[in-house]
Protein backbone atom coordinates (compact mmCIF):
# COMPACT_ATOMS: atom_id res chain seq x y z
CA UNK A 1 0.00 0.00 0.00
CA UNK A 2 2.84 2.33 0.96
CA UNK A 3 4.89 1.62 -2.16
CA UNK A 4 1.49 2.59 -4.25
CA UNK A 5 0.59 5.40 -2.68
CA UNK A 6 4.74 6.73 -3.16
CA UNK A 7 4.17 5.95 -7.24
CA UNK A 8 1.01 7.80 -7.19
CA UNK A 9 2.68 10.69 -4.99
CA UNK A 10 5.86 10.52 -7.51
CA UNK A 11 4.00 10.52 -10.67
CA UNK A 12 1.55 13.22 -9.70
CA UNK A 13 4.87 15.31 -8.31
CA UNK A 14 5.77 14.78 -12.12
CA UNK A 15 2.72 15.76 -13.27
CA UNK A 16 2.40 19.03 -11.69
CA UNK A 17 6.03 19.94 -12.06
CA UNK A 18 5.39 19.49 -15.94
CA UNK A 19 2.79 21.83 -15.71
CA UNK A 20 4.34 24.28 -13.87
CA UNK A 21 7.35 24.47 -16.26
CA UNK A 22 4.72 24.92 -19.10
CA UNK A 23 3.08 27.64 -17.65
CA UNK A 24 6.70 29.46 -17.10
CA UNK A 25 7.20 28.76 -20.41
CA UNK A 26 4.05 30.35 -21.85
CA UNK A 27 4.90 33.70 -19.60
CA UNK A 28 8.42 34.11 -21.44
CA UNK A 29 7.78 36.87 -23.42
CA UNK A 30 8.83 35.70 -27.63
CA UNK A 31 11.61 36.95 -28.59
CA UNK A 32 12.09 39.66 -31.15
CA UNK A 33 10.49 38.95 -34.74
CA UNK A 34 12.26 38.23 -37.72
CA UNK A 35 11.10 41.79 -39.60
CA UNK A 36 11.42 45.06 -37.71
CA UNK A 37 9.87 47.92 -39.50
CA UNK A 38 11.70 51.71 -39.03
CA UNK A 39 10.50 54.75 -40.47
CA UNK A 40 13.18 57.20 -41.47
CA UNK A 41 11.87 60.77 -41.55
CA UNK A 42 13.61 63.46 -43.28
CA UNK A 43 13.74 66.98 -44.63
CA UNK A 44 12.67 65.72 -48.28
CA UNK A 45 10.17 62.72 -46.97
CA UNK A 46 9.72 59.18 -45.11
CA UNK A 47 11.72 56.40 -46.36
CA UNK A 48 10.14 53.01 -44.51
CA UNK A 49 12.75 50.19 -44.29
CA UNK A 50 12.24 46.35 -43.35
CA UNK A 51 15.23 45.12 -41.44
CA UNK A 52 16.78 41.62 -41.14
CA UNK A 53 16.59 40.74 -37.81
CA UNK A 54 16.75 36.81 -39.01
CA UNK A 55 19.44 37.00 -41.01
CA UNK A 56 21.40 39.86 -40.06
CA UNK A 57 21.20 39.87 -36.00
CA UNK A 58 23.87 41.86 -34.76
CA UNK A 59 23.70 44.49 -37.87
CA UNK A 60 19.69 44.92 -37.02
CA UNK A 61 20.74 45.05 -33.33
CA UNK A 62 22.63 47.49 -33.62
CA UNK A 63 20.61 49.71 -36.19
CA UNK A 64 17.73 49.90 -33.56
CA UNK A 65 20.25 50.30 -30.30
CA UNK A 66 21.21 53.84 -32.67
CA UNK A 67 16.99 54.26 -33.04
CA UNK A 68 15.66 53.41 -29.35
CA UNK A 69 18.83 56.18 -28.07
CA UNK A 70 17.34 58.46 -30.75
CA UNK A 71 20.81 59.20 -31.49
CA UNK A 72 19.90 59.21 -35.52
CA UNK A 73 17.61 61.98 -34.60
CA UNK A 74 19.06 64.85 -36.63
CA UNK A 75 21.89 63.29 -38.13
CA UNK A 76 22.25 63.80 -41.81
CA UNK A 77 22.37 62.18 -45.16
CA UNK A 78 26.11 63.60 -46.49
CA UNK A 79 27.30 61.90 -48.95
CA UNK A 80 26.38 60.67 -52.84
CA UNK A 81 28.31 58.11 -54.91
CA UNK A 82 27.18 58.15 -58.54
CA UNK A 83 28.21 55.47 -60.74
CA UNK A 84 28.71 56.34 -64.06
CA UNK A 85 28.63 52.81 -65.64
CA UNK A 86 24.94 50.79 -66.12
CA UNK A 87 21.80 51.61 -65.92
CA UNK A 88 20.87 55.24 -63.99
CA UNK A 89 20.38 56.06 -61.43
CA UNK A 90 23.46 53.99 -60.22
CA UNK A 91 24.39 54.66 -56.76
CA UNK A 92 24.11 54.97 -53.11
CA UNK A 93 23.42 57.34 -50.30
CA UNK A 94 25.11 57.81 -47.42
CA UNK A 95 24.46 59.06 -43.55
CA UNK A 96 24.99 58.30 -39.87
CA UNK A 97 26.88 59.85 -36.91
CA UNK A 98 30.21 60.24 -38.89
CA UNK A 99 32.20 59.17 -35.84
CA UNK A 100 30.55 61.93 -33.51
CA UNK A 101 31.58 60.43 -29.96
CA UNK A 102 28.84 61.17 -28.32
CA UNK A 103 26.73 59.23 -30.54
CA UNK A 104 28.92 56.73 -31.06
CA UNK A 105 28.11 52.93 -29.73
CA UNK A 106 31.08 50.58 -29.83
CA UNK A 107 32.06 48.84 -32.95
CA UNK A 108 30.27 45.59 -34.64
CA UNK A 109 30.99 42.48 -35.70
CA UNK A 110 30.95 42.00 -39.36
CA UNK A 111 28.13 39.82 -40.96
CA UNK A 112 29.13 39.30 -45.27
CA UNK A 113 26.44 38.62 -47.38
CA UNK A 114 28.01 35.44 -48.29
CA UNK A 115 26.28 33.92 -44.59
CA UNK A 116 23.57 36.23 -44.53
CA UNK A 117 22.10 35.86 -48.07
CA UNK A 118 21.03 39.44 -47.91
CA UNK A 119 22.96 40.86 -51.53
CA UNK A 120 23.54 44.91 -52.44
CA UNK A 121 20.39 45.26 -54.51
CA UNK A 122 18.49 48.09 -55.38
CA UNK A 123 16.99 50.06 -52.21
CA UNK A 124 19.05 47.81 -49.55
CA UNK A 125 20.17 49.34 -46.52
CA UNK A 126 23.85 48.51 -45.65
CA UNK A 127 26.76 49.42 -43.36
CA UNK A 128 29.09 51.99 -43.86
CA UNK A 129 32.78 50.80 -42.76
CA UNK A 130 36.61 51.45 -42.69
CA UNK A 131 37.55 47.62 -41.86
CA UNK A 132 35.77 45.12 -41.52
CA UNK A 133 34.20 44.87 -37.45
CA UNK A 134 34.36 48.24 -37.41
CA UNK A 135 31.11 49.50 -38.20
CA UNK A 136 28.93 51.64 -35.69
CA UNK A 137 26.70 54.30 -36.69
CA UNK A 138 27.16 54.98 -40.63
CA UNK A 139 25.08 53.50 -43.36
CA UNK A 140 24.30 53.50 -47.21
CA UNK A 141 20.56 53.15 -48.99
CA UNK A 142 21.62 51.84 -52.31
CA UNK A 143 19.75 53.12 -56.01
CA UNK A 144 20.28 50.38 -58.00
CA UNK A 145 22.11 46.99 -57.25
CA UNK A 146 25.61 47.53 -56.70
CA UNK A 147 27.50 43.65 -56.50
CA UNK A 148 30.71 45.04 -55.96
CA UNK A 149 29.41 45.59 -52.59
CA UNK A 150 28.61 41.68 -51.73
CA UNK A 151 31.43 39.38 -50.07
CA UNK A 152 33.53 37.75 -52.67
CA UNK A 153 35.40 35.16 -50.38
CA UNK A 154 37.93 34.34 -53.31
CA UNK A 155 39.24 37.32 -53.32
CA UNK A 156 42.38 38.26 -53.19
CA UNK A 157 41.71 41.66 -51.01
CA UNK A 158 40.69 40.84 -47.20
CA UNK A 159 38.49 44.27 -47.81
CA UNK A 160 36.76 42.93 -51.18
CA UNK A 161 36.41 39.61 -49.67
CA UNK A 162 34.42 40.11 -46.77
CA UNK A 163 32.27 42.95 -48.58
CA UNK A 164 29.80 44.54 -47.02
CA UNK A 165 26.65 44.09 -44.57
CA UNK A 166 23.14 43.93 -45.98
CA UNK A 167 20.99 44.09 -43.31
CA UNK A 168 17.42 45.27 -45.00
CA UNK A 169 15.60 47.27 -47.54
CA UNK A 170 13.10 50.08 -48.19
CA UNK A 171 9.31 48.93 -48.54
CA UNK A 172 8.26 52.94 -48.83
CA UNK A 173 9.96 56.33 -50.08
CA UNK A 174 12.46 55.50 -52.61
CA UNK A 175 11.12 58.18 -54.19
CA UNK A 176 13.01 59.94 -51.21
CA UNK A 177 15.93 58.43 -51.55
CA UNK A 178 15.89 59.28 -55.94
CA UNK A 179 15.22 63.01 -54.22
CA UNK A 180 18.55 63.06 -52.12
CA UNK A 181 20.82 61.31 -54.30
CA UNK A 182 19.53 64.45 -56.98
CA UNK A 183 20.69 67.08 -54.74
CA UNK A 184 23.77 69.24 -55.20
CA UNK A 185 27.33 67.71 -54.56
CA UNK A 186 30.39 70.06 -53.34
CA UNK A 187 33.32 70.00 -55.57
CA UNK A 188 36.04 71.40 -52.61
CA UNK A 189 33.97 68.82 -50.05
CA UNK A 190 35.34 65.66 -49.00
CA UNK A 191 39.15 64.05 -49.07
CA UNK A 192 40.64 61.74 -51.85
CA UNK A 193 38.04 59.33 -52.98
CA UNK A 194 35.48 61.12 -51.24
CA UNK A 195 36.07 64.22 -52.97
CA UNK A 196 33.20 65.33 -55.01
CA UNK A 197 30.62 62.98 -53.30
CA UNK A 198 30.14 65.37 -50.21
CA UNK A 199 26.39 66.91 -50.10
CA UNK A 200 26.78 71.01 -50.56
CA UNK A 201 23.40 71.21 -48.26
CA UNK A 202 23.14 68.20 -46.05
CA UNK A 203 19.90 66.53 -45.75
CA UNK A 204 18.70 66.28 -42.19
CA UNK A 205 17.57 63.26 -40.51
CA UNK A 206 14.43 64.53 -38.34
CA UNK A 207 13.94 61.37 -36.42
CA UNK A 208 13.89 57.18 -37.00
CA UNK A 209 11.47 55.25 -34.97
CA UNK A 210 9.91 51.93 -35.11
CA UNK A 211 6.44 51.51 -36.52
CA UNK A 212 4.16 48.43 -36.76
CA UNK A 213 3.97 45.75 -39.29
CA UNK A 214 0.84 45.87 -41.58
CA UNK A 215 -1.15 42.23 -39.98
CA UNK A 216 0.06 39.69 -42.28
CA UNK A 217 -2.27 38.20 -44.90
CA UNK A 218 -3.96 34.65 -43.43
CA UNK A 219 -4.60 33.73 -46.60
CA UNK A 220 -8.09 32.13 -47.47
């Protein structure tokens, strides 16, 4: 009778500790979802972007660590690159904190496209950079799909070969972006490369917040 009434005590002590763990489990909050929506307000218009979070962790981390702070809040857009090859518009804009110390979070790691899967096509959203891993607060919206960008792992340049980080794209406003990349360039602006691709009037970054997904579709 004893030895019964310990299985019964045993198995119901199973029982309920199963259930408790379940209920724990159901009051973890989920974790973050795979798409995180930012909207990107400046002097000429919104531009909405979808960003990576599944693919591109730490780059989308970071991005919204820079939004939460509101330390893009009235950065600028400063700098054009316009490709005179292909098809145009063929180029990229560029704007972030441009190494402003008080705005400044620390450093990245780097995520290529070659693990993310996220390439340099037309409206993405990627990371500005000296060396690799050293990214913070500096970032490109690309006009028109730029390759060059994308990891090339065979080759021979470490720089070339781990490219650049992808890390989402614009879903609204790249008739904003067309707008900015139009605007008037400096020709005394900027050092060596960078020379002629400095904005004469920068573009001003009002604020960048996150805003809700649409409710997905459940289909019929």
């Amino acid at each position: 009778m004893k030895a019964r009434f310990a299985r019964l005590a045993a198995t119901l002590w199973l029982f309920l500790s199963a259930a408790l763990a379940h209920a724990e489990e159901a009051r973890v909050p989920a974790g973050p979802p795979e798409t995180v929506r930012v909207a990107m307000t400046t002097e000429m218009g919104t531009i909405t972007l979808d960003l990576d979070a599944g693919r591109a962790p730490v780059t989308t981390a970071n991005f919204l660590r820079y939004v939460d702070a509101k330390r893009f809040d009235g950065i600028v857009f400063y700098r054009v690159m316009r490709l005179a090859w292909g098809e145009q518009p063929n180029g990229l804009i560029q704007a972030g904190i441009q190494g402003n110390p008080q705005r400044a979070f620390p450093p990245i790691a780097h995520e290529p496209t070659n693990v993310t899967g996220i390439m340099h096509k037309a409206g993405a959203i990627s990371m500005a950079r000296f060396a690799p891993g050293t990214a913070t607060g500096d970032f490109s919206i690309l006009l028109s799909d730029i390759p060059g960008l994308d990891a090339n792992p065979d080759a021979p340049d470490a720089d070339a070969a781990a490219g650049f980080a992808a890390f989402g794209h614009v879903v609204d406003g790249m008739d904003v972006v067309h707008r900015i990349y139009d605007v008037p360039l400096s020709p005394t602006k900027g050092e060596g490369f960078l020379k002629g691709q400095m904005i004469e009037d920068q573009v001003k970054i009002l604020t960048v917040r996150r805003v809700a997904l649409p409710p997905s579709d459940p289909g019929p």
